[in-house]
C-alpha atoms as a PDB file:
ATOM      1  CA  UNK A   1      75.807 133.530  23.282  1.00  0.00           C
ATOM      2  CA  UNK A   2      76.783 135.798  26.416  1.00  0.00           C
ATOM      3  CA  UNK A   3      75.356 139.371  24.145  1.00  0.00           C
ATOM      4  CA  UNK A   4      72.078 137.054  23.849  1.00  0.00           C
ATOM      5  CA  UNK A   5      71.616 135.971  27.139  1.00  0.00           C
ATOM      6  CA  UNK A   6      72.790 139.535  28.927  1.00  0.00           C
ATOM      7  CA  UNK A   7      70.686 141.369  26.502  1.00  0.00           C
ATOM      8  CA  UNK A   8      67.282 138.952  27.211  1.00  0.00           C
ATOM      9  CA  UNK A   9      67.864 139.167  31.296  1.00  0.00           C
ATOM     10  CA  UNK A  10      68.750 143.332  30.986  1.00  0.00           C
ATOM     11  CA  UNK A  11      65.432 143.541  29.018  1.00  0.00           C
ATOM     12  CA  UNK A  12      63.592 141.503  32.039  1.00  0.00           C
ATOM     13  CA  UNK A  13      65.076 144.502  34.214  1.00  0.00           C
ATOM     14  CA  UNK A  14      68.246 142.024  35.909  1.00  0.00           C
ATOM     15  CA  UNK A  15      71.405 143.629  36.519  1.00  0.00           C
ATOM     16  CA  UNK A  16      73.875 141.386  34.998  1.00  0.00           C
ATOM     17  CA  UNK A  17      77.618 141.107  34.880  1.00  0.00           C
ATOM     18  CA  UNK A  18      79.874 139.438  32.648  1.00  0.00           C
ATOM     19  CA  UNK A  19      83.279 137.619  32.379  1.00  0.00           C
ATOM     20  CA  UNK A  20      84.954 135.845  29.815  1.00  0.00           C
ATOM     21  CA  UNK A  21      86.357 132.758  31.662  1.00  0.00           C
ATOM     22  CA  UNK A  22      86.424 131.446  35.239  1.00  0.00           C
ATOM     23  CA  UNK A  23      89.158 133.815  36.211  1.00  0.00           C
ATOM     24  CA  UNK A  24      87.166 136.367  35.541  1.00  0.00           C
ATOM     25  CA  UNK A  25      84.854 135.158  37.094  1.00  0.00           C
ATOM     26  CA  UNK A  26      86.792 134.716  40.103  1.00  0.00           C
ATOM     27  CA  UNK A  27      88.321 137.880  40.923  1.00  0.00           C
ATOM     28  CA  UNK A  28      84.696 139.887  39.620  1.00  0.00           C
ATOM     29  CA  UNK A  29      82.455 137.421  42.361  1.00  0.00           C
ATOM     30  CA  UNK A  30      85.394 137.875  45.383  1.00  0.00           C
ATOM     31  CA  UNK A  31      84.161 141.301  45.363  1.00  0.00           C
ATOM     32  CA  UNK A  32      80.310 141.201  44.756  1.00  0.00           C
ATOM     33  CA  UNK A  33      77.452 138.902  45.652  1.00  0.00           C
ATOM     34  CA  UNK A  34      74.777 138.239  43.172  1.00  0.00           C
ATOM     35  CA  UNK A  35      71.732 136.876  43.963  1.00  0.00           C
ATOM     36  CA  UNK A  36      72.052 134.145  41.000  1.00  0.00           C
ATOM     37  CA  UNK A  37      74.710 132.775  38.551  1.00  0.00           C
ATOM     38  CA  UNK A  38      74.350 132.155  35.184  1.00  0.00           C
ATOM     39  CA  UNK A  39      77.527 129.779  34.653  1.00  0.00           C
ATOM     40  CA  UNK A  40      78.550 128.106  30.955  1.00  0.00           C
ATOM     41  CA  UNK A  41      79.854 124.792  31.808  1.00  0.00           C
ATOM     42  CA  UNK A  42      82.669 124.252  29.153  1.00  0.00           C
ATOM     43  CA  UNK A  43      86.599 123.547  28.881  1.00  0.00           C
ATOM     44  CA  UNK A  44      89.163 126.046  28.086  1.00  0.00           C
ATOM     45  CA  UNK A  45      90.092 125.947  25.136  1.00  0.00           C
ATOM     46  CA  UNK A  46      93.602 123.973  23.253  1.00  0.00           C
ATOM     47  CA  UNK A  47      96.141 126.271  24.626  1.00  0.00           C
ATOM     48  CA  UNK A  48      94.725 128.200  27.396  1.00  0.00           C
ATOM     49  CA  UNK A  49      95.823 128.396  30.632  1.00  0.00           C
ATOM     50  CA  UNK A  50      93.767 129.513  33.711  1.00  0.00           C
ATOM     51  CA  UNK A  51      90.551 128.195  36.257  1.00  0.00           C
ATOM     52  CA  UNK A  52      88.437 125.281  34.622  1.00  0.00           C
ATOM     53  CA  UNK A  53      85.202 124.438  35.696  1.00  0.00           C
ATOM     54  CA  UNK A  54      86.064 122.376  38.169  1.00  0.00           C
ATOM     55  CA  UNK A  55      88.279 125.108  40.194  1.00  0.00           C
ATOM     56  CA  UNK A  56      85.150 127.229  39.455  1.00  0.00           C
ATOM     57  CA  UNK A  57      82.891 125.272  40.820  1.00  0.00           C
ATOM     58  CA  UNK A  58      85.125 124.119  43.704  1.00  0.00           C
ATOM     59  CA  UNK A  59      85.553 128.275  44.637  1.00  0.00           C
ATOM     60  CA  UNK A  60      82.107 129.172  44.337  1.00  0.00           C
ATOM     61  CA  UNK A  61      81.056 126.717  46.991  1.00  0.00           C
ATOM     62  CA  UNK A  62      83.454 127.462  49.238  1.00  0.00           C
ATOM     63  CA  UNK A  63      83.490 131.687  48.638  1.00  0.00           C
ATOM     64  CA  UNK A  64      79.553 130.966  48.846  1.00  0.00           C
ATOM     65  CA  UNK A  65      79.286 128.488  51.992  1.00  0.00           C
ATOM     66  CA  UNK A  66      76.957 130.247  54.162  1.00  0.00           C
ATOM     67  CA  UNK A  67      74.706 131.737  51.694  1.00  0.00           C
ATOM     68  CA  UNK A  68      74.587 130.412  48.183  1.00  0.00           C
ATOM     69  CA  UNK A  69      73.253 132.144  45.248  1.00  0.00           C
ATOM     70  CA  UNK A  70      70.577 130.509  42.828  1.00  0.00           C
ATOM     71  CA  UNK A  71      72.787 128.872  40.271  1.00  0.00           C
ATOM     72  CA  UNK A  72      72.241 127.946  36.821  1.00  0.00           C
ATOM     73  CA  UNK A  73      74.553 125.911  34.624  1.00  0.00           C
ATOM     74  CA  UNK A  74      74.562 125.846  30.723  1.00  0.00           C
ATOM     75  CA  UNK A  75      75.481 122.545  29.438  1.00  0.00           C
ATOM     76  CA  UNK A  76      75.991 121.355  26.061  1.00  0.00           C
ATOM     77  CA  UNK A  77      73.171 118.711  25.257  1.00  0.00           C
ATOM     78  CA  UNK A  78      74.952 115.140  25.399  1.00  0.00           C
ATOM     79  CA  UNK A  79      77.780 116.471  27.763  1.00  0.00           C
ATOM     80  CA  UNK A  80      78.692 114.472  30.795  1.00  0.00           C
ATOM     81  CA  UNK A  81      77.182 116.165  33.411  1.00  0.00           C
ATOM     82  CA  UNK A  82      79.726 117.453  36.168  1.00  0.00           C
ATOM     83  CA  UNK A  83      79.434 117.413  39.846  1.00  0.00           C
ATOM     84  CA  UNK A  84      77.997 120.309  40.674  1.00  0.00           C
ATOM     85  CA  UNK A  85      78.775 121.446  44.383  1.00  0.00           C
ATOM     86  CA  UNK A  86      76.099 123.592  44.492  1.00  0.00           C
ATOM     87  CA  UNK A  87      72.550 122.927  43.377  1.00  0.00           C
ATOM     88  CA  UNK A  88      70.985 124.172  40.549  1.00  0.00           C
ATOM     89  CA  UNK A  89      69.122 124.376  37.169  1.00  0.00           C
ATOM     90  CA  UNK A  90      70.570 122.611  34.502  1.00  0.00           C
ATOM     91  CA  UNK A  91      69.668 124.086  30.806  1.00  0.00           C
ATOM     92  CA  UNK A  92      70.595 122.004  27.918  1.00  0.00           C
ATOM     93  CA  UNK A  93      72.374 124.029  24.859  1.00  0.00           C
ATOM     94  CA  UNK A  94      70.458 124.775  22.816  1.00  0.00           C
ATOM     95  CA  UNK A  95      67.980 125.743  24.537  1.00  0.00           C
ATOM     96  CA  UNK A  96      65.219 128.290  23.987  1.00  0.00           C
ATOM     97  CA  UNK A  97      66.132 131.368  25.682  1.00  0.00           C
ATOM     98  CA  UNK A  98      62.412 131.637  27.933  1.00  0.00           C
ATOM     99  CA  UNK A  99      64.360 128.172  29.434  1.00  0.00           C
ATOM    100  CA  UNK A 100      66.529 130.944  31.096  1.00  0.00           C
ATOM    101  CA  UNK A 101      64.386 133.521  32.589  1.00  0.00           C
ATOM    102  CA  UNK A 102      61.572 130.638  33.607  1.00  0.00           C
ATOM    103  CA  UNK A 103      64.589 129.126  35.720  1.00  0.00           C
ATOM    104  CA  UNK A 104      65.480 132.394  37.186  1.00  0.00           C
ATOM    105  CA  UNK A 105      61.928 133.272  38.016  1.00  0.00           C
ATOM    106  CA  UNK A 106      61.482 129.598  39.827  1.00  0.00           C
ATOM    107  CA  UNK A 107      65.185 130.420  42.165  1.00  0.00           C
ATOM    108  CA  UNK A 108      64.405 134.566  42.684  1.00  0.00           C
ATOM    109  CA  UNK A 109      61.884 135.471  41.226  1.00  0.00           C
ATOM    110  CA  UNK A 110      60.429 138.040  38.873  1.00  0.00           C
ATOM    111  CA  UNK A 111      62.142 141.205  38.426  1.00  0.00           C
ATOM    112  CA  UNK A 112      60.344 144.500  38.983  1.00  0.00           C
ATOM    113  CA  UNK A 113      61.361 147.703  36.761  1.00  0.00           C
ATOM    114  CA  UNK A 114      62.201 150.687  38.413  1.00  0.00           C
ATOM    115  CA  UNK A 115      61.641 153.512  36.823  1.00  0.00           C
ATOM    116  CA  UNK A 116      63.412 156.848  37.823  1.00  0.00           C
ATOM    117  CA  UNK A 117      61.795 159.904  37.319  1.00  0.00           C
ATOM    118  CA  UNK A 118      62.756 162.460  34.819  1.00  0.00           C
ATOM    119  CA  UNK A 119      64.042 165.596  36.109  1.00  0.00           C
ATOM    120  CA  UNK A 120      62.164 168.615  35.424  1.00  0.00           C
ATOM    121  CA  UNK A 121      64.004 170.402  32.072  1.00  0.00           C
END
């Protein structure tokens, strides 16, 4: 699901990042701001050790005090919604992936492509 959703905001010109759990996610968003986040709210898996949502969302609202990003949270349709310390859009799973971009569009808006001129040859 993260190739889909990367892929579909790259192709609507948005410079994304990725990370593979909320560690990642930590130490990659200490040292950039974004103007949105694009969050999957899920559990770690049987076994795993590391952040869970909740220390995500916890961090993020406290790293992000003074000037929040527009936030939107993935969560699996029939999943007990969390507390969210920071408000967002909520997108059910499945969902169809327009759900994304329209939600982006509503917290940032559209995304203009630059294009770079070719050098001479």
């Amino acid at each position: 699901m993260r190739a889909t959703v990367t892929e579909y905001l790259r192709d609507r010109g948005y410079d994304t990042a990725t990370a593979g759990t909320y560690d990642a996610a930590i130490a990659h968003l200490s040292d950039y701001r974004h103007d949105a986040i694009v969050t999957d709210v899920q559990g770690l898996p049987r076994g795993e050790e590391g952040a869970n949502f909740a220390q995500f969302n916890q961090w993020v609202a406290t790293a992000y005090r003074s000037s929040a990003p527009a936030m939107v949270y993935l969560l699996h349709k029939g999943a007990r919604r969390p507390h969210f310390r920071l408000e967002g859009a909520v997108i059910k799973k499945p969902f169809p992936i327009e759900a994304l971009g329209e939600a982006l569009r509503e917290r940032i808006g559209h995304q203009i492509f630059r294009r770079i001129p070719s050098a001479p040859v």
